[in-house]
N, C-alpha and C. Protein backbone atom coordinates (compact mmCIF):
# COMPACT_ATOMS: atom_id res chain seq x y z
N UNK A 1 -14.78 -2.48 -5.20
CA UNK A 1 -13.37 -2.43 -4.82
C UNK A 1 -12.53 -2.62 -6.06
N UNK A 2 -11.25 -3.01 -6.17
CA UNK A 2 -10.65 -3.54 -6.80
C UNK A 2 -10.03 -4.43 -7.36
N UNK A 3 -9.69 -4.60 -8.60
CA UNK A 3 -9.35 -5.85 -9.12
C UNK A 3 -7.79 -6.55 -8.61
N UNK A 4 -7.45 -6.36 -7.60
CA UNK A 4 -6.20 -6.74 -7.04
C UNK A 4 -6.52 -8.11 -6.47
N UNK A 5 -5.36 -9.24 -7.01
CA UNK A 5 -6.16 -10.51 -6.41
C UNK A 5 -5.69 -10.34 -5.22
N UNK A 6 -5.98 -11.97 -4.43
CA UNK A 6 -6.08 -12.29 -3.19
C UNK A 6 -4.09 -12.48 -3.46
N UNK A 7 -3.34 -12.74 -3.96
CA UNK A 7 -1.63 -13.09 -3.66
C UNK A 7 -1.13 -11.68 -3.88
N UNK A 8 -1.62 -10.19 -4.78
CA UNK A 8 -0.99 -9.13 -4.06
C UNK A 8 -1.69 -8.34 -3.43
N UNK A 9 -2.81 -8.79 -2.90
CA UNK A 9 -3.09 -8.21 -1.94
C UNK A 9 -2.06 -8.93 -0.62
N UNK A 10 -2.01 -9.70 -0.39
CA UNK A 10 -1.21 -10.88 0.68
C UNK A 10 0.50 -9.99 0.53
N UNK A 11 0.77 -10.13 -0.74
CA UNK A 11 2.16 -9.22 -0.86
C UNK A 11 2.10 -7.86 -0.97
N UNK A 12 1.34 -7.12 -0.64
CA UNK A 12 1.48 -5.55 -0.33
C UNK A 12 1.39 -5.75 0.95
N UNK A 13 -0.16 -6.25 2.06
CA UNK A 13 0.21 -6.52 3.12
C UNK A 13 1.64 -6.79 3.80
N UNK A 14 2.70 -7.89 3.02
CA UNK A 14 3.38 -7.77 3.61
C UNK A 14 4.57 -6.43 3.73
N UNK A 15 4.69 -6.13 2.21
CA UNK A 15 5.83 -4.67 2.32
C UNK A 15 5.01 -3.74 3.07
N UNK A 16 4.19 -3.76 3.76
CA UNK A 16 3.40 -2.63 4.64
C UNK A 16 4.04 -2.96 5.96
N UNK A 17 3.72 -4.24 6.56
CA UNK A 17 3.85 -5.20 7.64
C UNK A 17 6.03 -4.91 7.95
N UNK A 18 6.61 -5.21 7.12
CA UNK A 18 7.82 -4.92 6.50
C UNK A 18 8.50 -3.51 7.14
N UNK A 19 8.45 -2.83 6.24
CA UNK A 19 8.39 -1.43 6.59
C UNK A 19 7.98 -0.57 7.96
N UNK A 20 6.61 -1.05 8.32
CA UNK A 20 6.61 -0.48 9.48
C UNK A 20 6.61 -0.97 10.80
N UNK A 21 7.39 -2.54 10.11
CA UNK A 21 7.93 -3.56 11.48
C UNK A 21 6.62 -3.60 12.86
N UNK A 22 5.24 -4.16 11.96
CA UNK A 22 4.08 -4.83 12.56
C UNK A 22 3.73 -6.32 12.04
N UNK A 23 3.31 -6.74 13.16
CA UNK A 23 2.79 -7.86 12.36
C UNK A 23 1.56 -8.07 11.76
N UNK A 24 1.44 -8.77 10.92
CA UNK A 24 0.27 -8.91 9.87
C UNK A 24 -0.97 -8.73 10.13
N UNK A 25 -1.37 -9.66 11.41
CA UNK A 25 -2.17 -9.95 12.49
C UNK A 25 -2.49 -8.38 12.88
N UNK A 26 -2.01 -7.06 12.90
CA UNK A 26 -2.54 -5.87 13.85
C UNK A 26 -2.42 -5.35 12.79
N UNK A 27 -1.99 -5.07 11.04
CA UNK A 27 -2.79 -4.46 10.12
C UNK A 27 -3.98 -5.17 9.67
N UNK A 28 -5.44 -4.17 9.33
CA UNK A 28 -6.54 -4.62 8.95
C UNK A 28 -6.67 -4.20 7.55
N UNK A 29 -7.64 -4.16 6.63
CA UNK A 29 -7.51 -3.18 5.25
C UNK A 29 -8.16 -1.73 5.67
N UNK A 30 -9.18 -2.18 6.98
CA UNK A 30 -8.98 -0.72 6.88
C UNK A 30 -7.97 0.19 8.39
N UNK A 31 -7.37 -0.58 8.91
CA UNK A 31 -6.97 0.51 10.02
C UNK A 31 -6.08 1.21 8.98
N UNK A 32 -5.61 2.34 10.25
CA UNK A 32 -5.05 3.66 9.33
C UNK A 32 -3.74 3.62 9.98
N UNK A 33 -3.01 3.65 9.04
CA UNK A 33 -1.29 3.40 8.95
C UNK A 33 -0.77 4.18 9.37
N UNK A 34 -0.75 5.55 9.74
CA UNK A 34 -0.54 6.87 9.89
C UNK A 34 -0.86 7.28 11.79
N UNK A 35 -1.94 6.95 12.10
CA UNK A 35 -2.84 6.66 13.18
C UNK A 35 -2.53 5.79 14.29
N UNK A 36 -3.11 4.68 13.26
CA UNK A 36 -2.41 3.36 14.40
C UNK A 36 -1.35 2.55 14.37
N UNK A 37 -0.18 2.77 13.00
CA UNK A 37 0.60 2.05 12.96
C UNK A 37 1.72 2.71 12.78
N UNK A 38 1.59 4.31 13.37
CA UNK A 38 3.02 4.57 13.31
C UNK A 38 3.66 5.25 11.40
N UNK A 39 3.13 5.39 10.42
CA UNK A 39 3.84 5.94 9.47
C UNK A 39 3.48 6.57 9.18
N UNK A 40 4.88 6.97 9.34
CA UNK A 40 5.54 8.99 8.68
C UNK A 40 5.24 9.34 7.39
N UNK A 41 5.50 10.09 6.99
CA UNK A 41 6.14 10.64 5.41
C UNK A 41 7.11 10.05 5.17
N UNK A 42 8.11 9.44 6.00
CA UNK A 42 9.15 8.96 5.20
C UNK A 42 8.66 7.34 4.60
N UNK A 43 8.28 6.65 5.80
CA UNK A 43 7.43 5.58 6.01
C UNK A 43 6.34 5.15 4.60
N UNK A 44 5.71 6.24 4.36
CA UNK A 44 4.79 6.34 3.49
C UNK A 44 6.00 6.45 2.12
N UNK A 45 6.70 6.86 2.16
CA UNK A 45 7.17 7.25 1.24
C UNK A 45 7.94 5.69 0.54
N UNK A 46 8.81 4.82 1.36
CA UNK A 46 9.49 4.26 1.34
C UNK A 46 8.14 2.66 1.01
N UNK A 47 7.03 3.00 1.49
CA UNK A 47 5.92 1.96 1.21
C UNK A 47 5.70 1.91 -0.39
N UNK A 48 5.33 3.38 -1.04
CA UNK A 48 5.47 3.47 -2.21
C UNK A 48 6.36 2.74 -3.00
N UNK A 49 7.44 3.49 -2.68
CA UNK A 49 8.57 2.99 -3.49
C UNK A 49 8.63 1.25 -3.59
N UNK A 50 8.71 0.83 -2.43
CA UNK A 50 8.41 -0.44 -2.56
C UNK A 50 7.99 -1.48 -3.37
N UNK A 51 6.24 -0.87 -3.33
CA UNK A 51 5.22 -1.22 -3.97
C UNK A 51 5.76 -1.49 -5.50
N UNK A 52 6.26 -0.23 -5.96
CA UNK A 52 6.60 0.14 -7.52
C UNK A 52 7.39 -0.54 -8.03
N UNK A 53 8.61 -1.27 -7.05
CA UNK A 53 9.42 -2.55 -7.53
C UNK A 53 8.74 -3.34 -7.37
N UNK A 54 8.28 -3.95 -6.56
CA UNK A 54 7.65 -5.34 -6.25
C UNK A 54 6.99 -5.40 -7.43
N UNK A 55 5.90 -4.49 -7.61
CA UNK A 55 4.91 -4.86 -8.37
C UNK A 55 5.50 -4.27 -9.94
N UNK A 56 6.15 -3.76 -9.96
CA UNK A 56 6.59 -3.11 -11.30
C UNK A 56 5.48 -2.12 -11.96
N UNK A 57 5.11 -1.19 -10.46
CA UNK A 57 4.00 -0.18 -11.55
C UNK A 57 4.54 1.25 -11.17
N UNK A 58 3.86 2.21 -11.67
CA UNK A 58 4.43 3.74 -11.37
C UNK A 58 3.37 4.12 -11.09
N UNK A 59 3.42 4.85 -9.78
CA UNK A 59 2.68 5.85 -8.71
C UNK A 59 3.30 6.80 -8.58
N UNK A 60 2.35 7.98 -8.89
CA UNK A 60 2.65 9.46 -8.55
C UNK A 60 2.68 9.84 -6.92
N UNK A 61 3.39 10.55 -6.19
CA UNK A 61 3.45 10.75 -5.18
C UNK A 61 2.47 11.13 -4.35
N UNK A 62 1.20 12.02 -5.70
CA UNK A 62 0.09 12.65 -5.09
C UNK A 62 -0.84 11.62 -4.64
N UNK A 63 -0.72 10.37 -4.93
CA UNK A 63 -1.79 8.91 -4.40
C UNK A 63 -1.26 8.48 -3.11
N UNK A 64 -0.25 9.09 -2.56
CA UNK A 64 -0.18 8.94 -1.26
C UNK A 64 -1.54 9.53 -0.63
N UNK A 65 -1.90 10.34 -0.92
CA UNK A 65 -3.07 11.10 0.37
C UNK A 65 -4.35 9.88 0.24
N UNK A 66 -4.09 9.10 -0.91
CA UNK A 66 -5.31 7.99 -0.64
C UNK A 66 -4.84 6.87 -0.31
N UNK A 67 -3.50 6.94 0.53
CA UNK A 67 -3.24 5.37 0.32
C UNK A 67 -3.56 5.44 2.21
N UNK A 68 -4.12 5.59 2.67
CA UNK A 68 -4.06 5.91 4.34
C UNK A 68 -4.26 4.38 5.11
N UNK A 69 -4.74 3.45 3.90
CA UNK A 69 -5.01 1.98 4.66
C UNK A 69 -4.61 0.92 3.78
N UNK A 70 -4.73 -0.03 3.95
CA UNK A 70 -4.68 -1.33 2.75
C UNK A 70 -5.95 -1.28 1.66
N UNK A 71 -7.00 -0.36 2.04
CA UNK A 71 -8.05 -0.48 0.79
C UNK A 71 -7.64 0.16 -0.02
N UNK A 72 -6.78 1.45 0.83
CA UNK A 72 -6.42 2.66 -0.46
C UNK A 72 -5.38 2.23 -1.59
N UNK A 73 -4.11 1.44 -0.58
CA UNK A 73 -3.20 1.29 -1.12
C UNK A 73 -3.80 -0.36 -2.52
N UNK A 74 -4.72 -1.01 -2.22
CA UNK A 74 -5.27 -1.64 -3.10
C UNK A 74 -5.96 -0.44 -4.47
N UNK A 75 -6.63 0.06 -3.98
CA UNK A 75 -7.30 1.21 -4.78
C UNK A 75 -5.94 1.84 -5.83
N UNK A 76 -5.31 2.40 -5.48
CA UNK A 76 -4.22 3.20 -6.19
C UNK A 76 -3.59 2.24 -6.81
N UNK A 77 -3.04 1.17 -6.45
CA UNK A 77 -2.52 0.22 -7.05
C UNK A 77 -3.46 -0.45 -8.76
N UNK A 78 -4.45 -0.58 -8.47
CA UNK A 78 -5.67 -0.89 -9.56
C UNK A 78 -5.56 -0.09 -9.94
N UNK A 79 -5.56 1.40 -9.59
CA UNK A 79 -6.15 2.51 -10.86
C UNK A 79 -4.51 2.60 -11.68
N UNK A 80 -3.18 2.45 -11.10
CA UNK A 80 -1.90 2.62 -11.54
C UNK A 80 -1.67 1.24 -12.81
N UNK A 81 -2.56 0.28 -12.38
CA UNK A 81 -2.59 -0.79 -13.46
C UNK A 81 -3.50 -0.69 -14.67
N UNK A 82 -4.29 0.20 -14.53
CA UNK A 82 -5.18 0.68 -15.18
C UNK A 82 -4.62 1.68 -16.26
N UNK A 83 -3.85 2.24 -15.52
CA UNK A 83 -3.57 3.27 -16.86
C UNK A 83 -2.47 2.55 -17.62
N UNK A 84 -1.94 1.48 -16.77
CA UNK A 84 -0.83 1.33 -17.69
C UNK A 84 -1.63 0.14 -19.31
N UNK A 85 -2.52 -0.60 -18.90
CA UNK A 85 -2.84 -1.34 -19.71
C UNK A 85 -3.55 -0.51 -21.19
């Protein structure tokens, strides 16, 4: 997996939780956001963006198609820290 600790993993959970106005408790890392929780393209879109302030990294739009759960959105997040270092 990835090197994302346990406090942003806890804070992406929440801008996910946030955004698509669920509680914490009914996202898993892997249910699918799209599926079972209701987000759109815009949804998805606005998760990104999010992410990129909170965390202060830059994601290309095309890592949406892997962000479909909390593993992905961990995944993309690591590889986006990755290039920056």
């Amino acid at each position: 997996m990835s090197a994302i600790d346990e406090a942003t993993r806890k804070h992406v959970k929440n801008i996910v939780c946030d955004i698509l106005e669920v509680e914490p408790e009914e996202v898993t890392e892997t249910s699918l956001l799209a599926e079972e929780h209701d987000a759109d393209s815009l949804r998805s879109i606005e998760i990104l963006a999010a992410i990129e302030v909170a965390l202060q990294v830059s994601i290309a739009q095309a890592e949406m198609k892997r962000m479909v759960n909390l593993e992905g959105i961990y995944a993309v997040l690591a590889d986006a820290r990755t290039r920056v270092k």
